[in-house]
C-alpha atoms as a PDB file:
ATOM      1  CA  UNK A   1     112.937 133.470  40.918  1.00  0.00           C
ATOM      2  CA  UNK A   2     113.597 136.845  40.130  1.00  0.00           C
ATOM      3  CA  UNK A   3     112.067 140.315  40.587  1.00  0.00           C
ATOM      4  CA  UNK A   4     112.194 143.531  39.523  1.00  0.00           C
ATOM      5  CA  UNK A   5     109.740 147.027  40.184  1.00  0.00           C
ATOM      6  CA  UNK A   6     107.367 148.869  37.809  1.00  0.00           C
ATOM      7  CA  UNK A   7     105.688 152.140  37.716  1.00  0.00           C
ATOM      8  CA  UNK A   8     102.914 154.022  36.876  1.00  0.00           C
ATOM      9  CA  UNK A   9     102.051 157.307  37.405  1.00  0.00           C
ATOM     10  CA  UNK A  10      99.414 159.947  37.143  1.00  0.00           C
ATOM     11  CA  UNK A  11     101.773 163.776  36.387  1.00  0.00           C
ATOM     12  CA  UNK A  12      98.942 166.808  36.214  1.00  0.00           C
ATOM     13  CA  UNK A  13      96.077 164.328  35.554  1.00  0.00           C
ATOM     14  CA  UNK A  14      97.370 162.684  32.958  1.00  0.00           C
ATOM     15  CA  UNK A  15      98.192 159.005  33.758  1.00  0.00           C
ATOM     16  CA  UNK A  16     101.765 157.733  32.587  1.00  0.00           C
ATOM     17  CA  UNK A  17     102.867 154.347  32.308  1.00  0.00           C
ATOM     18  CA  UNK A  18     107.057 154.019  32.378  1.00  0.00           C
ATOM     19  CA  UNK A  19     108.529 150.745  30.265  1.00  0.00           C
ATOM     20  CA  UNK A  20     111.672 150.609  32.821  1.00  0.00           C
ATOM     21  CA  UNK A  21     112.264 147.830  35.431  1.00  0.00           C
ATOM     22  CA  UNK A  22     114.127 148.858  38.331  1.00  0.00           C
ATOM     23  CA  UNK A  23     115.680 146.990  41.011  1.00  0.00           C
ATOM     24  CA  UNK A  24     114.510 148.350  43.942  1.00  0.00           C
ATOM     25  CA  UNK A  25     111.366 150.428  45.052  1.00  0.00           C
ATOM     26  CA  UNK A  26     113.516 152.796  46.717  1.00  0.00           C
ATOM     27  CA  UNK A  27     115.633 152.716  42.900  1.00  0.00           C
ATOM     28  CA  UNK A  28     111.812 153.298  41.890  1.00  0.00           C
ATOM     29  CA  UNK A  29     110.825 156.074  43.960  1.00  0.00           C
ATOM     30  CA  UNK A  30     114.468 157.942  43.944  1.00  0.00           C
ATOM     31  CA  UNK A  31     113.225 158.114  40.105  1.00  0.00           C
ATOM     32  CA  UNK A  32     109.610 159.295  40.383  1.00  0.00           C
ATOM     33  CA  UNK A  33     111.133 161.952  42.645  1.00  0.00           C
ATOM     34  CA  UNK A  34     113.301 163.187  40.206  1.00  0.00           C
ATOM     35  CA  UNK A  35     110.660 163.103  37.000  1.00  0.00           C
ATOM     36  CA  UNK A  36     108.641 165.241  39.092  1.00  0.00           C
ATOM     37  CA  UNK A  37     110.641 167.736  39.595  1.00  0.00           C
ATOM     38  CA  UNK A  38     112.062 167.965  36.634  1.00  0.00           C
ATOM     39  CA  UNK A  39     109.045 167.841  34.549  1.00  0.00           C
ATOM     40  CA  UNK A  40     106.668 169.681  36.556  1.00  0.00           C
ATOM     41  CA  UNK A  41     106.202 172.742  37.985  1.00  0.00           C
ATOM     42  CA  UNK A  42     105.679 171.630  42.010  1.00  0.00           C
ATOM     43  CA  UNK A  43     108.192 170.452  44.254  1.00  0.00           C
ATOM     44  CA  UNK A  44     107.006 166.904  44.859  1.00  0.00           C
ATOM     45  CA  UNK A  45     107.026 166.088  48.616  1.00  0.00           C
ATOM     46  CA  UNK A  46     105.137 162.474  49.687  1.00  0.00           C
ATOM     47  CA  UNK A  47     101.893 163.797  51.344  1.00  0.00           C
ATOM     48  CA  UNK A  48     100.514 159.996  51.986  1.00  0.00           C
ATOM     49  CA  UNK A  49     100.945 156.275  50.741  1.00  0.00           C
ATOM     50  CA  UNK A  50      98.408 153.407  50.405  1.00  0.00           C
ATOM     51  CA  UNK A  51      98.992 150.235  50.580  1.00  0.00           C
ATOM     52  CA  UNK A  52      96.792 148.014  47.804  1.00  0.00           C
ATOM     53  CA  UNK A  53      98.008 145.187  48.349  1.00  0.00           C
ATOM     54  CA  UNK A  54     101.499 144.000  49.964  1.00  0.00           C
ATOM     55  CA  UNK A  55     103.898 144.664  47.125  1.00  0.00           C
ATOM     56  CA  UNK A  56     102.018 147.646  45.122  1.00  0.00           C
ATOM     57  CA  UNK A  57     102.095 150.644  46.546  1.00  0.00           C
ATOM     58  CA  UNK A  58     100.667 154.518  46.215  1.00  0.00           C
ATOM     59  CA  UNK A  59     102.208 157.029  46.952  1.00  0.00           C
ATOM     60  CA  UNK A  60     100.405 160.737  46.910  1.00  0.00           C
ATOM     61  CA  UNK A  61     102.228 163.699  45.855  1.00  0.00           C
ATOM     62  CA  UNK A  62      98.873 165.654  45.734  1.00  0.00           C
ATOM     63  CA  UNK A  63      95.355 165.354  44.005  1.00  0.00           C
ATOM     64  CA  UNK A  64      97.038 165.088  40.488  1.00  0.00           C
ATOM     65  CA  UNK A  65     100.101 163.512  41.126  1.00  0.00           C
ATOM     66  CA  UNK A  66     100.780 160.227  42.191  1.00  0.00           C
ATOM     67  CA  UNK A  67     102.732 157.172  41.839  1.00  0.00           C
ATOM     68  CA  UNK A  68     102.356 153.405  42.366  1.00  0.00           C
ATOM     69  CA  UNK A  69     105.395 151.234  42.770  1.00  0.00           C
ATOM     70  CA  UNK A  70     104.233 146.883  42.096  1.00  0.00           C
ATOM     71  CA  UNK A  71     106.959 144.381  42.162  1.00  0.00           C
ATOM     72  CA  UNK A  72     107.011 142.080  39.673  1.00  0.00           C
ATOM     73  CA  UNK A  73     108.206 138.181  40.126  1.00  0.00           C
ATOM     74  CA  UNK A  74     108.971 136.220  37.260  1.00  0.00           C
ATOM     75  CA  UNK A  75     109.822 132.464  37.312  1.00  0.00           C
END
């Protein structure tokens, strides 16, 4: 078995799906991080995190911008 991490996001409102696999959630989050600033005008600093279910994950940057990290396992 193998597995890799996806994300989705929601940046100003507007929710954002990415078409990347990464390796890690921390390889996952590192990124999100960096989109954030870059492509918005806050300075994104984790404010909380919910966990749905064991391996997808929440993370609040504020009320319109947040992130959810799911691992994926293929066969």
């Amino acid at each position: 078995m193998s597995k890799y991490y996806n994300l989705t996001a929601v940046v100003d409102g507007d929710t954002k799906v990415f078409h990347k696999q990464f390796c890690s959630r921390n390889e996952a989050i590192n990124y999100m991080f960096k989109y954030y600033n870059k492509n918005t005008l806050i300075d994104a600093q984790l404010e909380d995190e919910f966990e749905i279910s064991k391996h997808n994950i929440e993370y609040v940057i504020d009320y319109k911008n947040r992130f959810r990290v799911n691992r994926v396992v293929v066969a």
